[in-house]
N, C-alpha and C. Protein backbone atom coordinates (compact mmCIF):
# COMPACT_ATOMS: atom_id res chain seq x y z
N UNK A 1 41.15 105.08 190.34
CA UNK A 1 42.21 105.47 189.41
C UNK A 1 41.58 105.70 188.04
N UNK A 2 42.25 106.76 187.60
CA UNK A 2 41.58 107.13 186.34
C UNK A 2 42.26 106.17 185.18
N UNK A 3 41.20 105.88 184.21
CA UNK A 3 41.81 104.46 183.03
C UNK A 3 41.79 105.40 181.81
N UNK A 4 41.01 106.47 181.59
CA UNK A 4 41.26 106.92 179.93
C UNK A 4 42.44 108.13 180.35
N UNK A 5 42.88 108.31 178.93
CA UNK A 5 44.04 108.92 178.82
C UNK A 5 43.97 109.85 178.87
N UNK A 6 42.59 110.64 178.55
CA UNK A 6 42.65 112.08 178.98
C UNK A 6 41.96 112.44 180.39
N UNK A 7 41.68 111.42 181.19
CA UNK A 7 40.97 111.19 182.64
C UNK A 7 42.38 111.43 183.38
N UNK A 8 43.07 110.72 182.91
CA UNK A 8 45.10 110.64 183.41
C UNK A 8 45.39 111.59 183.41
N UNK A 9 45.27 112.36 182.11
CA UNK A 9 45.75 113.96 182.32
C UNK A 9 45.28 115.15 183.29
N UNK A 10 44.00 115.03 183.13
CA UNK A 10 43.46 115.66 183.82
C UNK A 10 43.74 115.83 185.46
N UNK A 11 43.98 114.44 186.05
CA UNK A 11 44.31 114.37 186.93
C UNK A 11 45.58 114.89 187.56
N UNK A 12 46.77 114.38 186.14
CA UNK A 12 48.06 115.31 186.91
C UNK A 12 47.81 116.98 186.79
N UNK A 13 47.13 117.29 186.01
CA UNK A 13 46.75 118.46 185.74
C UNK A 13 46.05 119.20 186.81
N UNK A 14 45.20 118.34 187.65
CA UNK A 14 44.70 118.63 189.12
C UNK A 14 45.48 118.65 190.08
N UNK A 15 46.58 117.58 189.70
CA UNK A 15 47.65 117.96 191.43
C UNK A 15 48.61 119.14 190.96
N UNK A 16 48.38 119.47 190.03
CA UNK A 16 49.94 120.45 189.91
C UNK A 16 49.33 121.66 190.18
N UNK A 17 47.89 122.07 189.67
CA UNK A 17 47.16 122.82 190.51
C UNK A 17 46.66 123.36 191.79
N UNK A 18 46.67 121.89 192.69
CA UNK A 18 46.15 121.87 193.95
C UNK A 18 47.05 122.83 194.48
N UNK A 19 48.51 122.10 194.29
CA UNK A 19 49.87 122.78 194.83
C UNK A 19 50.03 124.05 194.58
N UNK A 20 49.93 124.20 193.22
CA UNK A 20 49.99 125.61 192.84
C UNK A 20 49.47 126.57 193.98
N UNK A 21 47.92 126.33 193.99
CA UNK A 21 47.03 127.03 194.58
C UNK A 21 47.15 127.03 196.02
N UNK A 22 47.61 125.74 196.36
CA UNK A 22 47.85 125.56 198.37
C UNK A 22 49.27 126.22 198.72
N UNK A 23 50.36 126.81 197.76
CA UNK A 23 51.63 127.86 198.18
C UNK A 23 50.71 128.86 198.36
N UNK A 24 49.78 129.65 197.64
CA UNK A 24 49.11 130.98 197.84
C UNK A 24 48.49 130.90 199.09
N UNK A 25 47.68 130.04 198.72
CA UNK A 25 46.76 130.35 200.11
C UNK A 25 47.25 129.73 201.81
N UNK A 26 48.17 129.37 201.41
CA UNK A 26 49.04 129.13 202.64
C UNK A 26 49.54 130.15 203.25
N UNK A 27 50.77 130.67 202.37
CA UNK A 27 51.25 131.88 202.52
C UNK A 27 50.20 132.91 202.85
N UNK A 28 49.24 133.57 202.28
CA UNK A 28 47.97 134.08 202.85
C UNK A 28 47.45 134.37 204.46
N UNK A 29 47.02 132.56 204.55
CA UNK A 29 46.87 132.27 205.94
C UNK A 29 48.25 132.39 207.05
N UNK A 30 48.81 132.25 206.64
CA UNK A 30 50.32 132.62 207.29
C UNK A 30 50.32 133.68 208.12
N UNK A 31 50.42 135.02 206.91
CA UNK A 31 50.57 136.37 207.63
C UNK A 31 49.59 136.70 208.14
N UNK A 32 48.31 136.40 207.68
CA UNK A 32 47.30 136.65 208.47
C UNK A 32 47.13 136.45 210.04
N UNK A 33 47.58 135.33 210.00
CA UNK A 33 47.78 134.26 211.84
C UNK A 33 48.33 135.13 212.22
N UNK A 34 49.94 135.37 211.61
CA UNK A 34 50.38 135.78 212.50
C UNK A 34 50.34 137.42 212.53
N UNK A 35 49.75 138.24 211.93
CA UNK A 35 49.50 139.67 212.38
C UNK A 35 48.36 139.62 213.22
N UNK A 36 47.26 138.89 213.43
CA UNK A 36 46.16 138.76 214.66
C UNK A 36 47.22 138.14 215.81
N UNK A 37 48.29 137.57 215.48
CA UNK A 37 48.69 137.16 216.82
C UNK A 37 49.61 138.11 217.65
N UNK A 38 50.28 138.97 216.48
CA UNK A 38 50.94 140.33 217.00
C UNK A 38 49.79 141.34 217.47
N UNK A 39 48.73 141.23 217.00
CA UNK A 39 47.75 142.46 217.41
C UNK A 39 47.47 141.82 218.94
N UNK A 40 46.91 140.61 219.14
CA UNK A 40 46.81 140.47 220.76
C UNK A 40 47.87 140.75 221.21
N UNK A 41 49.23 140.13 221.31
CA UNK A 41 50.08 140.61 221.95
C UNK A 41 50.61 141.63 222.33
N UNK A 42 49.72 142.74 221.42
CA UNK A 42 49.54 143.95 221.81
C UNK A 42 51.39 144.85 220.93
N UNK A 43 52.19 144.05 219.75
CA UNK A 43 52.79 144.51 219.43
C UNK A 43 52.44 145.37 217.84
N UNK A 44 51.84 146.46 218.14
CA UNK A 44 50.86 146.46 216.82
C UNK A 44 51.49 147.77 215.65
N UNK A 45 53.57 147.63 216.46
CA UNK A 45 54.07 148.45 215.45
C UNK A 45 54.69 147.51 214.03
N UNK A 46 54.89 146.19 215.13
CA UNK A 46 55.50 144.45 214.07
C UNK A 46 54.12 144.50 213.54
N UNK A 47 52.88 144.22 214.18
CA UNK A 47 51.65 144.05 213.63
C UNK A 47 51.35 144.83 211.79
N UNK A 48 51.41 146.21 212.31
CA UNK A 48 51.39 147.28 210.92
C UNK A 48 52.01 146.42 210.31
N UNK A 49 53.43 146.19 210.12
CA UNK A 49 54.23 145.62 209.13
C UNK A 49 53.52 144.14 208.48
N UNK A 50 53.66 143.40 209.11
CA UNK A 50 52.98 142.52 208.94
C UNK A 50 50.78 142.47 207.83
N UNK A 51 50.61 143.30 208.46
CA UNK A 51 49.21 143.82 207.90
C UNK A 51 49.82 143.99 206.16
N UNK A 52 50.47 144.94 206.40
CA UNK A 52 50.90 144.90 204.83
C UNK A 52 51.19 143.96 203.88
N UNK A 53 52.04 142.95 204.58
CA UNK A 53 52.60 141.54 203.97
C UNK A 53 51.57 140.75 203.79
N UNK A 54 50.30 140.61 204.45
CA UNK A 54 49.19 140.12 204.71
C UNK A 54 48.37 140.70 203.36
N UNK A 55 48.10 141.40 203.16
CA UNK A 55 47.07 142.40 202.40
C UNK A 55 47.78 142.07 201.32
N UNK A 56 49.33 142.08 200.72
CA UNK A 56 50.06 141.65 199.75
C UNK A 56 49.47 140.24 199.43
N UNK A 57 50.13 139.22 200.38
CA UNK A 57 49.28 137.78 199.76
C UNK A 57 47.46 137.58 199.52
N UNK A 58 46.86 137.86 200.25
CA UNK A 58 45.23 137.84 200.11
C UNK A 58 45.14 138.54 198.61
N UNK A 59 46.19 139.58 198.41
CA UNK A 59 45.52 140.22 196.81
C UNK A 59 46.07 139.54 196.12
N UNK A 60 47.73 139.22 195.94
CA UNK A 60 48.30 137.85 195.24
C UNK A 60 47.25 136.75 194.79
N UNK A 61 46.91 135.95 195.92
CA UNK A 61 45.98 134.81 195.58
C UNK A 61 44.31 134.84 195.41
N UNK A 62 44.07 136.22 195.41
CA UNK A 62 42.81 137.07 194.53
C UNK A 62 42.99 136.98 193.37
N UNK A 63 43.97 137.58 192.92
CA UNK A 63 44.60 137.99 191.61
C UNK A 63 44.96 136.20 190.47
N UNK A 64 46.13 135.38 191.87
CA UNK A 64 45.63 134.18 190.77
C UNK A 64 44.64 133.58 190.55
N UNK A 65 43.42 133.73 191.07
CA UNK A 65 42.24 133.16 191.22
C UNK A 65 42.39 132.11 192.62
N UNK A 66 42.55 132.25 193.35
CA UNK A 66 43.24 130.93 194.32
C UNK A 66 42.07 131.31 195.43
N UNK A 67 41.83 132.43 195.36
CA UNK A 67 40.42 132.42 196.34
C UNK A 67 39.55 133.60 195.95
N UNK A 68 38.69 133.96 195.65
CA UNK A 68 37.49 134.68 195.63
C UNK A 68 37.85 136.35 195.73
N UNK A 69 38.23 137.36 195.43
CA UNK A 69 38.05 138.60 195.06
C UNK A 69 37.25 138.85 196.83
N UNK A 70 36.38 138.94 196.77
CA UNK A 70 35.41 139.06 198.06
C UNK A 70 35.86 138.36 199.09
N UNK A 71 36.39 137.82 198.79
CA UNK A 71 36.96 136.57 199.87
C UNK A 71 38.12 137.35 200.90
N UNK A 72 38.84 138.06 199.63
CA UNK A 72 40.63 138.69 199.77
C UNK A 72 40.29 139.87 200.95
N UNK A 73 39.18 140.84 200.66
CA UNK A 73 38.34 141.73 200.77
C UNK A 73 38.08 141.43 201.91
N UNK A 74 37.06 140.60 202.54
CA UNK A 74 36.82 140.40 203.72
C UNK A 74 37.39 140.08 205.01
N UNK A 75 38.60 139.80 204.39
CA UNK A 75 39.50 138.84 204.55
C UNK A 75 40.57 140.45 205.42
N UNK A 76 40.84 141.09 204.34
CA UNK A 76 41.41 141.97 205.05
C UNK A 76 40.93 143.49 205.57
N UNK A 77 39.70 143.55 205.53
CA UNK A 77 38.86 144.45 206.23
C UNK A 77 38.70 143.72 208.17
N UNK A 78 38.93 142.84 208.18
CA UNK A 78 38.43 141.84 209.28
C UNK A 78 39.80 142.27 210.33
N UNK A 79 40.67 142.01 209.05
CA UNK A 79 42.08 142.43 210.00
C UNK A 79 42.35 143.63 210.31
N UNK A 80 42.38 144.51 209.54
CA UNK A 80 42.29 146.14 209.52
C UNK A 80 41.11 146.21 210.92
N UNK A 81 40.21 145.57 211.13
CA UNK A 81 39.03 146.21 212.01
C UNK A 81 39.91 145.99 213.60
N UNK A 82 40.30 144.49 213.51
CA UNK A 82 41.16 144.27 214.60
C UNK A 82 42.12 144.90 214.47
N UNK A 83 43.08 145.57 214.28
CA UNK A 83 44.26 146.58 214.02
C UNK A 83 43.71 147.07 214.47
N UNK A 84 42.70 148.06 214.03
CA UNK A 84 42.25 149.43 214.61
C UNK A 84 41.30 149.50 215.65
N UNK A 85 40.76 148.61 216.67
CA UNK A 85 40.61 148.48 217.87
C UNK A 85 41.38 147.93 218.84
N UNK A 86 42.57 147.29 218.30
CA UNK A 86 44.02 147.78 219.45
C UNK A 86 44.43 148.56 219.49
N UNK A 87 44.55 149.59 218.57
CA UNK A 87 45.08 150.64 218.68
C UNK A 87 44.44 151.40 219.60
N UNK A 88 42.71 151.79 219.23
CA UNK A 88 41.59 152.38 219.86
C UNK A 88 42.19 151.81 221.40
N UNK A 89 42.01 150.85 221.57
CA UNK A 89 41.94 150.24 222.88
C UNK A 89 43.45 150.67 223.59
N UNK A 90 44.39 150.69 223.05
CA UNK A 90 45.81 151.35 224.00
C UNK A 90 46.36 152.76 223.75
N UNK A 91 45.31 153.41 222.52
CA UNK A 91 44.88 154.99 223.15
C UNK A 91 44.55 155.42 224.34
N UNK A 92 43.31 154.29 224.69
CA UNK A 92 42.80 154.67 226.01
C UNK A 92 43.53 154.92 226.80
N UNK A 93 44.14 153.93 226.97
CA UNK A 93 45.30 153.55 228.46
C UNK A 93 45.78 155.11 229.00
């Protein structure tokens, strides 16, 4: 436990942050899950939609600083790659 008074602050000053920062990147990881889970399931017109909502939060919590610029980036190039080899893949069919 923190004993000086500005050690105290600091600290509530860290949880109101944590939180702050764990709504973003929650939400983030959220749509993400679940548009890879629409892309296996092979529903990849809900999927599109979803990709978008996805790409919305990753730049959101880019933007508040809540994760890494490069991070957001990789983040949704990864998904876009999977998108576009289900698609590739039930062209074939």
């Amino acid at each position: 436990m923190a004993n000086h008074k500005s050690a105290i602050k600091r600290q509530r000053i860290s949880i109101k942050k944590r939180m702050y920062n764990k709504n973003y990147r929650s939400a983030a990881k959220t749509y993400v899950a679940r548009a890879e889970d629409l892309i296996f399931d092979n529903q990849l017109e809900e999927a599109e939609k979803v990709i978008r909502i996805a790409t919305k939060a990753l730049d959101k919590a880019a933007q508040k600083g809540v994760i890494h610029d490069n991070n957001a980036s990789r983040r949704k190039s990864r998904l876009v790659l999977k998108y576009n080899a289900a698609v590739a893949a039930q062209s074939k069919k």
